[in-house]
Protein backbone atom coordinates (compact mmCIF):
# COMPACT_ATOMS: atom_id res chain seq x y z
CA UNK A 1 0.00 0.00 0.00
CA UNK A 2 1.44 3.52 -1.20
CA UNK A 3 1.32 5.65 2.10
CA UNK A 4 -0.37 9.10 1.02
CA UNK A 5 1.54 12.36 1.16
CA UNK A 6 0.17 15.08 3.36
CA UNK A 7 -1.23 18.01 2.65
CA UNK A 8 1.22 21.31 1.13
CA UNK A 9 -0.68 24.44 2.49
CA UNK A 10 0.13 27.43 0.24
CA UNK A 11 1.28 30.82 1.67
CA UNK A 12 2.62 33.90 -0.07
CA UNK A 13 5.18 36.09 2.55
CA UNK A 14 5.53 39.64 2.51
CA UNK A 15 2.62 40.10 -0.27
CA UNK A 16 1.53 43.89 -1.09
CA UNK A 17 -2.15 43.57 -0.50
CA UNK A 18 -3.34 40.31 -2.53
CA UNK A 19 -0.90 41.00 -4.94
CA UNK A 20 3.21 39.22 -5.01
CA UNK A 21 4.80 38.22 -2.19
CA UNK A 22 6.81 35.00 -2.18
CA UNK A 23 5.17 31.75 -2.47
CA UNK A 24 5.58 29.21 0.52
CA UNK A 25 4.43 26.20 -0.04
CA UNK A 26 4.42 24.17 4.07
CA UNK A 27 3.94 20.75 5.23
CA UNK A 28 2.22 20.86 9.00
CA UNK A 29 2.78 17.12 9.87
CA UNK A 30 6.01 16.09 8.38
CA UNK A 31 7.22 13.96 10.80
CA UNK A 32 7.40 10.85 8.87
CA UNK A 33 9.17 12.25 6.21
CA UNK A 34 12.84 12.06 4.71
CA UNK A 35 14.27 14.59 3.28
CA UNK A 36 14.86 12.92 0.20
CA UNK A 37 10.56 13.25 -0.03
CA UNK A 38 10.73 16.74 1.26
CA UNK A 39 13.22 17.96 -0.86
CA UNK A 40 11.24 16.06 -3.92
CA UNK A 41 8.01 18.28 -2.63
CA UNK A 42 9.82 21.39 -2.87
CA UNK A 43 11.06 20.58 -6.41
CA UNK A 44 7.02 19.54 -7.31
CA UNK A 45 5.80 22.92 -5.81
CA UNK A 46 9.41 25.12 -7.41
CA UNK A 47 9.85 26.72 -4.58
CA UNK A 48 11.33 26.89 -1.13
CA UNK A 49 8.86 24.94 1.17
CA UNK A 50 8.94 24.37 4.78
CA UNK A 51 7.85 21.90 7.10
CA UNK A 52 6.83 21.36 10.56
CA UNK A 53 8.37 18.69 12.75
CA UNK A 54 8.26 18.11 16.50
CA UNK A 55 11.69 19.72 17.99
CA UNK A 56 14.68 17.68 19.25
CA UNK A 57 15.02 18.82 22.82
CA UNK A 58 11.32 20.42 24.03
CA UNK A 59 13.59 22.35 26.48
CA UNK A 60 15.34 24.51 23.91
CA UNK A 61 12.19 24.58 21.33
CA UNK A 62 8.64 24.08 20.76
CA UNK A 63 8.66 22.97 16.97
CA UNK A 64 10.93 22.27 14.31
CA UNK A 65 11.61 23.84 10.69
CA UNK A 66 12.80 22.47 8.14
CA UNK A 67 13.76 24.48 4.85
CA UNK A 68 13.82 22.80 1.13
CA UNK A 69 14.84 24.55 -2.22
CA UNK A 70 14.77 22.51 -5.26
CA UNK A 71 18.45 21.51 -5.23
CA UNK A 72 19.19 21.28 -1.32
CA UNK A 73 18.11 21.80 2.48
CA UNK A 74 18.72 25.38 3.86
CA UNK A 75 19.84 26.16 7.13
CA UNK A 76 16.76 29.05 7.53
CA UNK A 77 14.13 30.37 5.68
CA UNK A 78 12.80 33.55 6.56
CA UNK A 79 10.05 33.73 4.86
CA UNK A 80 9.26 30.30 5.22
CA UNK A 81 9.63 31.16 8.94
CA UNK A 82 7.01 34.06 8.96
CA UNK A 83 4.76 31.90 6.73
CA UNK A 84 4.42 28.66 8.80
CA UNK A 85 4.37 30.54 12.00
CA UNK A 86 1.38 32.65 10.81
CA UNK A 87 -0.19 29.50 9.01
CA UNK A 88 0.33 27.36 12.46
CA UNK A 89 -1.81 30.88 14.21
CA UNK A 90 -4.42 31.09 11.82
CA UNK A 91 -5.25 27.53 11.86
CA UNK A 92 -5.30 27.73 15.98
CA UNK A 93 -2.36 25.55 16.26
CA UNK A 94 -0.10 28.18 17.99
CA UNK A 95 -1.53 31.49 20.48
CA UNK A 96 -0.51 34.99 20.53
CA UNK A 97 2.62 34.99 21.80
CA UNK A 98 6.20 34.06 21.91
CA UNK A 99 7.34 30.33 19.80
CA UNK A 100 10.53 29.31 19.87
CA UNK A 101 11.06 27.16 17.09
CA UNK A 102 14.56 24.99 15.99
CA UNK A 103 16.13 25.32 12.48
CA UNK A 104 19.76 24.15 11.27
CA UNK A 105 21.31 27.84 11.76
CA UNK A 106 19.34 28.05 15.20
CA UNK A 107 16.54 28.37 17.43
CA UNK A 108 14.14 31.63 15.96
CA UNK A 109 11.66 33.45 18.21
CA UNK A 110 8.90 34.33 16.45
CA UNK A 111 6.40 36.74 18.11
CA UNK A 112 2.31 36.56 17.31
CA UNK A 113 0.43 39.42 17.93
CA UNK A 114 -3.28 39.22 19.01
CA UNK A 115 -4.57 39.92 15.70
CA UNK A 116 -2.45 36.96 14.23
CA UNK A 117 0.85 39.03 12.68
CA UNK A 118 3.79 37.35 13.36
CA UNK A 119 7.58 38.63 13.54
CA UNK A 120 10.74 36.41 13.78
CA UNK A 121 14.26 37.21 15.62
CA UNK A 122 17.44 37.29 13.69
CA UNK A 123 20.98 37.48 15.56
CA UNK A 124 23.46 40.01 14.97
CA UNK A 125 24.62 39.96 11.49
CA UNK A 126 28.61 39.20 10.74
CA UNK A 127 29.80 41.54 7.97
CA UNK A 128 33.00 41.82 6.55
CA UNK A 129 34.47 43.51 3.46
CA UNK A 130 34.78 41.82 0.07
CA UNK A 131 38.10 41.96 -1.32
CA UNK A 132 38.03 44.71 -3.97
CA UNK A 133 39.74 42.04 -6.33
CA UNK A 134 36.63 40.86 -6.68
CA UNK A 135 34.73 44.16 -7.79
CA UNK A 136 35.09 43.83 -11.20
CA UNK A 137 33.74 40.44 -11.16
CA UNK A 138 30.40 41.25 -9.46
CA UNK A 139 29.65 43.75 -12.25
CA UNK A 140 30.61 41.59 -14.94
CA UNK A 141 28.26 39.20 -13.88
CA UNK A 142 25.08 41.51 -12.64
CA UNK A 143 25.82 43.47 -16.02
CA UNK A 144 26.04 46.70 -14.60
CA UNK A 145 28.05 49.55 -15.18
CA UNK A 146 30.96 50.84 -12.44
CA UNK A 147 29.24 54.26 -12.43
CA UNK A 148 25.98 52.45 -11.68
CA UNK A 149 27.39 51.20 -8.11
CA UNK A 150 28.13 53.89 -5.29
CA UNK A 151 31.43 54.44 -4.08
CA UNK A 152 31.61 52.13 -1.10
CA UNK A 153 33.26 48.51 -0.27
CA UNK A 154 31.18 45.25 -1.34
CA UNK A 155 30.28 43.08 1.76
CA UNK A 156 29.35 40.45 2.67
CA UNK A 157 26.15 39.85 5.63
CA UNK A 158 25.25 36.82 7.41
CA UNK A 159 22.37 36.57 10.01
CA UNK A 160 21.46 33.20 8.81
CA UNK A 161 23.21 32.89 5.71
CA UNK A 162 25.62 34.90 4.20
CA UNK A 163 24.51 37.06 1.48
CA UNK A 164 26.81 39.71 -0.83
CA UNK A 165 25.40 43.45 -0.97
CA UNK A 166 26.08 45.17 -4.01
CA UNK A 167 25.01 49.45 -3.24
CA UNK A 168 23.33 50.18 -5.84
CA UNK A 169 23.30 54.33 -6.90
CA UNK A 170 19.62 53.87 -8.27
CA UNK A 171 15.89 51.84 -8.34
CA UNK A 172 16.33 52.18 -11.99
CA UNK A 173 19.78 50.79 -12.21
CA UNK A 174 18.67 47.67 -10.10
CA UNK A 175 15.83 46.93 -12.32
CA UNK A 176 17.73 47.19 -15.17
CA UNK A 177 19.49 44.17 -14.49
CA UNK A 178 20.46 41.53 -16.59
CA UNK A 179 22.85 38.59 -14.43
CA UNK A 180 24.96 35.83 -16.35
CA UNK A 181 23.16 33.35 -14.40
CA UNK A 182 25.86 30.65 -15.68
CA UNK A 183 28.64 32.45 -13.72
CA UNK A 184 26.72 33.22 -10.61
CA UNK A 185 27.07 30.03 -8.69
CA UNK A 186 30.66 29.97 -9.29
CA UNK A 187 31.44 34.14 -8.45
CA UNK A 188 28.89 33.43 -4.82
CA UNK A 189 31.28 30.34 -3.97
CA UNK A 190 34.36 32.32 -4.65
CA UNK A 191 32.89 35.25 -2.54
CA UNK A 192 31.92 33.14 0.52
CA UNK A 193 28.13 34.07 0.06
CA UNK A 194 24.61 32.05 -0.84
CA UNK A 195 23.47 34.90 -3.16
CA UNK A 196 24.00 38.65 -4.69
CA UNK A 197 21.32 40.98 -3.22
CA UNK A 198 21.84 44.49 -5.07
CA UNK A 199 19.94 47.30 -3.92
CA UNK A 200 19.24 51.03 -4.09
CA UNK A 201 17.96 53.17 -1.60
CA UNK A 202 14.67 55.10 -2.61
CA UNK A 203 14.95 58.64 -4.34
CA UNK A 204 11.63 59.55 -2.14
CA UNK A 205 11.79 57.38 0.80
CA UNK A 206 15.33 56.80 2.73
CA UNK A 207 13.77 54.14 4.87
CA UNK A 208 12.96 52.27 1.64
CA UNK A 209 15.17 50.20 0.13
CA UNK A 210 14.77 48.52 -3.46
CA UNK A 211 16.19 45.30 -3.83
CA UNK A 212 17.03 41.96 -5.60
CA UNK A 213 17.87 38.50 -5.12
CA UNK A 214 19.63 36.08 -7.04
CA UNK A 215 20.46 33.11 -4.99
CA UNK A 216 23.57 31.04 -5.81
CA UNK A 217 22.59 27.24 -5.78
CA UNK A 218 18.32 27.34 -5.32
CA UNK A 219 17.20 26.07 -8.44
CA UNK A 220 15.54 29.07 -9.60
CA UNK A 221 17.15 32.14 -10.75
CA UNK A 222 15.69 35.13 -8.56
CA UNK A 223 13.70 35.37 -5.43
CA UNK A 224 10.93 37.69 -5.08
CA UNK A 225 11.43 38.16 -1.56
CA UNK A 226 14.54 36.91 0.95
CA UNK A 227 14.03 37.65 4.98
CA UNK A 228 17.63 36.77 5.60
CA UNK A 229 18.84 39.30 2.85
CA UNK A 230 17.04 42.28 4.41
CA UNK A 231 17.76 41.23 7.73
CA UNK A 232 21.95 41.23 6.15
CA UNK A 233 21.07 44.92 4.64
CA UNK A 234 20.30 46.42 7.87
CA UNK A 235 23.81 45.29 9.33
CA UNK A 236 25.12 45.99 6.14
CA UNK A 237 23.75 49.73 6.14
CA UNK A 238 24.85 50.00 9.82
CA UNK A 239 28.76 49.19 8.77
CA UNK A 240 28.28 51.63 5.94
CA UNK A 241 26.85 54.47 8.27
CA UNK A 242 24.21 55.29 6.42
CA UNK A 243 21.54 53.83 8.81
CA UNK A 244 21.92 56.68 11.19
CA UNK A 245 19.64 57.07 14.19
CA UNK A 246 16.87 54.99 12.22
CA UNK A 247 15.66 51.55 13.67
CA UNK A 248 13.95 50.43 11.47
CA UNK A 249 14.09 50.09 7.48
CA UNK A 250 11.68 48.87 4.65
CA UNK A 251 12.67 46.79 1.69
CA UNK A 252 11.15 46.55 -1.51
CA UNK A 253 11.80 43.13 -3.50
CA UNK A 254 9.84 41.15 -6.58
CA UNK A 255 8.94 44.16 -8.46
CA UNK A 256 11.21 43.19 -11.78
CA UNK A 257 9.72 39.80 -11.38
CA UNK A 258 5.92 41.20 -11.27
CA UNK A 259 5.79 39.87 -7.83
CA UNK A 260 6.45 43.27 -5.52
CA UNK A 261 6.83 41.97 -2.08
CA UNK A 262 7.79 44.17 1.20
CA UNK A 263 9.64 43.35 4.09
CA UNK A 264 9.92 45.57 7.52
CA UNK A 265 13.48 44.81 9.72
CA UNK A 266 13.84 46.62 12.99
CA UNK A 267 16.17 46.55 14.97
CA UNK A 268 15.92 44.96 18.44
CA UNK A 269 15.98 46.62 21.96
CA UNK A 270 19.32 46.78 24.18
CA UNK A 271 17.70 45.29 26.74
CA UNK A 272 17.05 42.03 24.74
CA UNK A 273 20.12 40.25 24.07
CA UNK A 274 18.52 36.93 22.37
CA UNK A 275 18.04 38.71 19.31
CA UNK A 276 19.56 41.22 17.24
CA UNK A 277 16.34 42.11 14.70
CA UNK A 278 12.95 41.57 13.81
CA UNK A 279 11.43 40.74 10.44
CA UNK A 280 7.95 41.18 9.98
CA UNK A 281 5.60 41.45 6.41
CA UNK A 282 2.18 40.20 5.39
CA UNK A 283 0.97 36.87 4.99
CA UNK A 284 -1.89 35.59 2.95
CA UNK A 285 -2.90 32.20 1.77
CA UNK A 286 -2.33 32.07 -2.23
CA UNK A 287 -5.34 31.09 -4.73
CA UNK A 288 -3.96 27.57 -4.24
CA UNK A 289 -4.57 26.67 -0.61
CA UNK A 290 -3.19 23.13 -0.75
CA UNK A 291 -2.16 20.24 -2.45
CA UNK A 292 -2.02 16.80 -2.25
């Protein structure tokens, strides 16, 4: 007897409205599967799916995550984070509160407020300087001009996973963008990083931010949204000193992909030393609630 597959509830994470976002596709019961099968799902669905297991020590935790692409398991997920915590709320299975919940690259807090929105920690982000050897290369392969990038060292960010920010000097330059996809996996392994996140700061807004994703090894070329990237941006934007006395900074993603997405990051109080930020956006559920 073939033992049935459980449901995949579908999510999109940091949607504008009932429009984009980033699908996330999430397995409540996955217990009894390997991650040969829920790798295989997130291939099926073509996107980065997540999945709910109980946690390994219920001192530490009180669920798991698990993260598939396509190609491979991630370490974390954020907006498969923010999208199975709010799907877990809005089915009844978790209360307004405080989860703590166990991935590969650590244990996330994720905070749901009474009306169901849901924010997830991120630690302090490591950031260090990309060798300007390497300079040339990154605009070779995002096809962008030197006058096109502001004056200021690449880096490299990593709250969960490390991700290379590229300052871009406009919106318009950044959408313009047009990467050698078949160089990109080998430039991010050279550069330490999962993925090249350009961005531009908006001409109107300078707690916007414009950005894009183009992951190094996901099976899928760009991402219309990436938690872990913005979270990496703030850090990034601190070491730059152009954050100032703000705490708190929005970031626009999916809009050359038709899929405009929007992520808040804030930064965490002194007093709380567990976590260093706090990503929040909208969730919805996507015309295709489940599958089998």
């Amino acid at each position: 007897m073939v033992e049935k597959m459980p449901a995949v509830e579908q999510v999109n994470v940091f949607c504008v409205g009932s429009r984009g976002g980033n699908p996330a596709p999430i397995v409540l019961d996955a217990d009894r599967l390997s991650s040969d099968q829920m790798r295989e799902i997130a291939a099926g669905c073509g996107h980065e799916a997540g999945f709910v297991l109980a946690p390994s020590d219920t001192e530490k935790a009180d669920l798991q995550y698990r993260f598939f692409v396509p190609l491979a398991e991630m370490d974390m997920c954020g907006h498969g984070t923010l999208g199975t915590t709010w799907l877990l709320a809005k089915k009844g299975q978790l209360k307004p509160g405080e989860v703590r919940v166990e991935t590969k690259s650590g244990i996330v807090r994720c905070r749901i407020s009474d009306t169901g929105e849901v924010a997830i920690s991120q630690p302090p982000a490591k950031v260090v300087a990309i060798d300007p050897q390497y300079r040339a290369a990154v605009i070779d392969v995002l096809g962008v001009a030197e006058r096109d990038l502001l004056d200021l060292p690449l880096l490299n960010a990593t709250t969960s996973r490390a991700k290379t920010l590229i300052p871009l000097a406009s919106p318009l330059a950044l959408n313009e963008l047009k990467p050698d996809f078949s160089r990109l996996k080998g430039l991010c392994e050279t550069l330490g990083s999962t993925g090249l996140y350009p961005f531009a700061c908006d001409m109107e807004d300078e707690r916007t931010y414009h950005a894009r994703q183009f992951p190094a090894a996901s099976g899928y070329p760009e991402d219309a949204a990436t938690g872990v990237a913005a979270t990496a941006l703030l850090y990034g934007l601190k070491q730059w000193g152009l954050i100032g006395l703000r705490r708190t900074i929005r970031v626009r993603q999916g809009d050359a992909m038709g899929r405009p997405s929007r992520m808040a990051v804030t930064l965490a109080d002194h007093a709380d030393d567990q976590a260093g930020c706090w990503l929040s956006g909208e969730v919805r559920f996507s015309d295709a609630q489940s599958t089998h």
